[in-house]
Each structure stands twice: as structure tokens, then as C-alpha cells.
C-alpha atoms as a PDB file:
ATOM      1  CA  UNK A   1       9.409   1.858   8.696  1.00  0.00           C
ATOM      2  CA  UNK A   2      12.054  -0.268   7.297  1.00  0.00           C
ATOM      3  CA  UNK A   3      13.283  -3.081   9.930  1.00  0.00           C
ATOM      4  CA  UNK A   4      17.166  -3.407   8.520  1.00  0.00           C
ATOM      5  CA  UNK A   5      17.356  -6.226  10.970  1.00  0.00           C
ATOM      6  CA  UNK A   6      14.812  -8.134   9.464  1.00  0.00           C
ATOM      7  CA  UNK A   7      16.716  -9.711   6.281  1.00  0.00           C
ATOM      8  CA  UNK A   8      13.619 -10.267   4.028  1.00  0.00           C
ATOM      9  CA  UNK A   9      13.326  -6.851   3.743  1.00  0.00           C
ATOM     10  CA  UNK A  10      14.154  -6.274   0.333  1.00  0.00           C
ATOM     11  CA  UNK A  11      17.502  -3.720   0.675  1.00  0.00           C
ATOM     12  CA  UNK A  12      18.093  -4.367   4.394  1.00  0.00           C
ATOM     13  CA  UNK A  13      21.139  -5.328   3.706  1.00  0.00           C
ATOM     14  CA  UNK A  14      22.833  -2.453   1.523  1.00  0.00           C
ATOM     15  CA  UNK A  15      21.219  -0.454   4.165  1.00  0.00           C
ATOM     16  CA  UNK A  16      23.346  -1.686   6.760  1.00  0.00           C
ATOM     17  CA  UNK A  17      26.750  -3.040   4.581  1.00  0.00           C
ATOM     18  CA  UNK A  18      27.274  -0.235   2.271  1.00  0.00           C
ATOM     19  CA  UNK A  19      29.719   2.242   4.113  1.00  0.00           C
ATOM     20  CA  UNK A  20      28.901   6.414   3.545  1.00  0.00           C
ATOM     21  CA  UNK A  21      32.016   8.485   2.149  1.00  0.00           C
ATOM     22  CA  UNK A  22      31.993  11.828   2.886  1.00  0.00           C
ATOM     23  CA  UNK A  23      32.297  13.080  -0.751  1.00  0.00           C
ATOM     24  CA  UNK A  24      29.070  10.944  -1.044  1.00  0.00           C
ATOM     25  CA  UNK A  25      30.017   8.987  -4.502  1.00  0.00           C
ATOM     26  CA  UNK A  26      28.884   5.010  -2.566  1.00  0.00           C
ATOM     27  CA  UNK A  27      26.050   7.200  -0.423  1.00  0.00           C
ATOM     28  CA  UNK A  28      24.557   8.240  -4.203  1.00  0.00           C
ATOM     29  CA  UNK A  29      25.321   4.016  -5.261  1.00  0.00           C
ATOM     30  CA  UNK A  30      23.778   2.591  -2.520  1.00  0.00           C
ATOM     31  CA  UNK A  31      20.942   5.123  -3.146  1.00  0.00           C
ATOM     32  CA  UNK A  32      20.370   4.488  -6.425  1.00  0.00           C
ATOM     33  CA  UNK A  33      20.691   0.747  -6.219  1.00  0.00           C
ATOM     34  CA  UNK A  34      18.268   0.972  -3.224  1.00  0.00           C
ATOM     35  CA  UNK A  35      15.515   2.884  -5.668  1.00  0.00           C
ATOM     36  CA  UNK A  36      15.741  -0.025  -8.214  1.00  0.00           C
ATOM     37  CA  UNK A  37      15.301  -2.678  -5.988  1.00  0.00           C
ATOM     38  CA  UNK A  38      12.631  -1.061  -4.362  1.00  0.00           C
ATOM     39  CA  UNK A  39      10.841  -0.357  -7.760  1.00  0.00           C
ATOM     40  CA  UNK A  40      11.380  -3.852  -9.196  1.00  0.00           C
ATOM     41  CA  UNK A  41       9.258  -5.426  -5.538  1.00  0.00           C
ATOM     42  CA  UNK A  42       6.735  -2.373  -5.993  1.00  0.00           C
ATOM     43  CA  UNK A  43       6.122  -3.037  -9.606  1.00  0.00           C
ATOM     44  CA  UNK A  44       5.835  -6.723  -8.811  1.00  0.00           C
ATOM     45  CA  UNK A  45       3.514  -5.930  -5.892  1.00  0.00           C
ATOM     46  CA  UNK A  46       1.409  -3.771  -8.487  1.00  0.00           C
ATOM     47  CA  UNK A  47       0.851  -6.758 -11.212  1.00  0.00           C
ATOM     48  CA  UNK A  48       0.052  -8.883  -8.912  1.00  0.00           C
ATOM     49  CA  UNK A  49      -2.681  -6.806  -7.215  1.00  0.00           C
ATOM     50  CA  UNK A  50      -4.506  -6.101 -10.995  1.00  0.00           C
ATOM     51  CA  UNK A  51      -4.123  -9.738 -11.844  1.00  0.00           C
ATOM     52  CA  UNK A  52      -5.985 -10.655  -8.421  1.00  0.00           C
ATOM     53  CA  UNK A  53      -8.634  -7.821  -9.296  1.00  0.00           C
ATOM     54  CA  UNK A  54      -8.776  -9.631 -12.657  1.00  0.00           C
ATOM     55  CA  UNK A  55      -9.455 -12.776 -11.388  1.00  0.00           C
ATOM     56  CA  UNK A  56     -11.713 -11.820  -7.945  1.00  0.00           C
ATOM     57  CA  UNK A  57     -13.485  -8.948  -9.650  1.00  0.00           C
ATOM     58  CA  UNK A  58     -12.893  -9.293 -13.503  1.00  0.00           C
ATOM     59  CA  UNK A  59     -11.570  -5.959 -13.628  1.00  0.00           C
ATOM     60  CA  UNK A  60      -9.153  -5.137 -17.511  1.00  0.00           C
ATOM     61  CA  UNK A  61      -6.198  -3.502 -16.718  1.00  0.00           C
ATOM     62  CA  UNK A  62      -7.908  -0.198 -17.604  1.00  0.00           C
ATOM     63  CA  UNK A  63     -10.775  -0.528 -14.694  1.00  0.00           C
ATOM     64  CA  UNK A  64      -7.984  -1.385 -12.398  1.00  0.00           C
ATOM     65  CA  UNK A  65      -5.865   1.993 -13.317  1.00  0.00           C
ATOM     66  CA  UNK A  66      -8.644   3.848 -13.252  1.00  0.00           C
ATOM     67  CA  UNK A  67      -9.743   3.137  -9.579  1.00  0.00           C
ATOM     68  CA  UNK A  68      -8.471   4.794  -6.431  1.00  0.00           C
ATOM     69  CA  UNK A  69      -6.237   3.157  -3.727  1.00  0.00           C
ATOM     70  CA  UNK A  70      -9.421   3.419  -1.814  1.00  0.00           C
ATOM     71  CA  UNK A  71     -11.557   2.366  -3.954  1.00  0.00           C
ATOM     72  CA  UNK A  72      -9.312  -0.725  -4.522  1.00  0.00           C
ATOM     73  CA  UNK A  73      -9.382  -1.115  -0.914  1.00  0.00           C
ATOM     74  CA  UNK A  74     -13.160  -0.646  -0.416  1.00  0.00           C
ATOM     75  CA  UNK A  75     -13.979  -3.596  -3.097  1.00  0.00           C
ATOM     76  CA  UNK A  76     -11.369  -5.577  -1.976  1.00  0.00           C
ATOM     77  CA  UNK A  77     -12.257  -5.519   1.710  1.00  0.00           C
ATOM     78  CA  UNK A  78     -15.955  -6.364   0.238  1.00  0.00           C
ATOM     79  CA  UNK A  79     -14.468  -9.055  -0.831  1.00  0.00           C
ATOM     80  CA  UNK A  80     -12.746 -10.328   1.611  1.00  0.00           C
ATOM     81  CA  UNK A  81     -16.159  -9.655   4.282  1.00  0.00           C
ATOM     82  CA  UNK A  82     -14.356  -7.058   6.266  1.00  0.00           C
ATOM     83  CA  UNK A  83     -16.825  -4.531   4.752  1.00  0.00           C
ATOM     84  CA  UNK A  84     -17.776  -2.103   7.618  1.00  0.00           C
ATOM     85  CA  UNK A  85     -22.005  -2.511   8.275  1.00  0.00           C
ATOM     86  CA  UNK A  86     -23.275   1.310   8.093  1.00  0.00           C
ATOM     87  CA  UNK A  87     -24.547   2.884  10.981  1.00  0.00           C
ATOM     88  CA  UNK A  88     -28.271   1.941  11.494  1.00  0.00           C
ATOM     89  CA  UNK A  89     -30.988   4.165  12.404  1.00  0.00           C
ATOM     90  CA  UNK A  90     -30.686   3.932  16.056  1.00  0.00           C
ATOM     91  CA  UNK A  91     -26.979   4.939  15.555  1.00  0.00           C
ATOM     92  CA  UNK A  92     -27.745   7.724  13.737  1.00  0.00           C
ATOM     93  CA  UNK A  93     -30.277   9.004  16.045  1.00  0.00           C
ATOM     94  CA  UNK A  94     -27.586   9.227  18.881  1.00  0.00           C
ATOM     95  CA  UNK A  95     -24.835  10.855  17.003  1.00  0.00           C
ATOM     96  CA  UNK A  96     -27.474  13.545  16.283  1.00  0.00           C
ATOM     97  CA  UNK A  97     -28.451  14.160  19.615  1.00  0.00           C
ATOM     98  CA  UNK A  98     -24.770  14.304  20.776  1.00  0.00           C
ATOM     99  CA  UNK A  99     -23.998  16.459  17.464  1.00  0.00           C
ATOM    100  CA  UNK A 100     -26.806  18.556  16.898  1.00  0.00           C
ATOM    101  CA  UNK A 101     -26.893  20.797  14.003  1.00  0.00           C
ATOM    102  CA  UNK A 102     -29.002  23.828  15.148  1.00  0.00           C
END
């Protein structure tokens, strides 16, 4: 959710400056403007994550396409050590007697 209140959110304040005609010619401006700011901080946001997964992991640009937002997240929490420990075999034991198959 965008905080308009906040002001380093990137369009907060068109958001709240730009004033809505009825015939809707400055609501369709401030829309439009809106989209390309919010493009130019996504596609900034975007090189900067494949240039970090080219330095942490040595991923090319094409590995880095190529992966899934959670695969990207998986590796990268890896990383970081915030990789969740799989359940042991004590663990699995009691989720099958509370979820038996038969």
C-alpha cells in the first residue's frame, strides 16, 4: 500500500497535489506520469537486483532472467543465512501421525 504521507515514496506527491476534473483529462496526466515514474524506480530496482546476483552469485544476465521470483528469493535468502532448515525426521514422524494418509 502506498503511504502518500510518507514523501520518499516515489509519486506521493502527485498523488496528493494533482486535482481530478471530472472530464478526467489531469486524472489520465497524473496517471500516466504516475506509470513512468513508477517504471523508471522499478526498472532501477530490477538492474540493481541482477547486478547483485552478478556479483553474490555470478549469475549473466541470462541466468538471472531465466530464474523465478522465487527462485531468486530462495538463493538469495541462502545467501543471506535465512535459509529455512528442513523438517528432520522426528518432525516428519509427527506430522504423519497427525496427518495420516490411510
Amino acid at each position: 500500500m502506498v503511504n502518500v504521507s510518507d514523501p520518499s515514496t516515489p509519486f506521493a506527491s502527485s498523488l496528493v497535489e494533482t486535482p481530478c476534473r471530472t472530464d478526467g483529462r489531469l486524472d489520465k496526466a497524473r496517471r500516466e506520469r504516475d506509470k513512468e515514474v513508477y517504471e523508471k524506480s522499478m526498472t532501477a530496482a530490477i538492474i540493481q537486483l541482477c547486478g547483485q546476483c552478478a556479483v553474490l552469485l555470478g549469475w549473466r544476465p541470462a541466468e538471472f532472467w531465466n530464474a523465478t521470483p522465487a527462485e531468486l528469493a530462495c538463493v538469495l535468502n541462502a545467501v543471506e543465512g535465512q535459509a529455512e532448515v528442513p523438517p528432520g525426521a522426528s518432525d516428519l514422524q509427527t506430522l504423519m501421525e497427525l496427518f495420516p494418509d490411510g
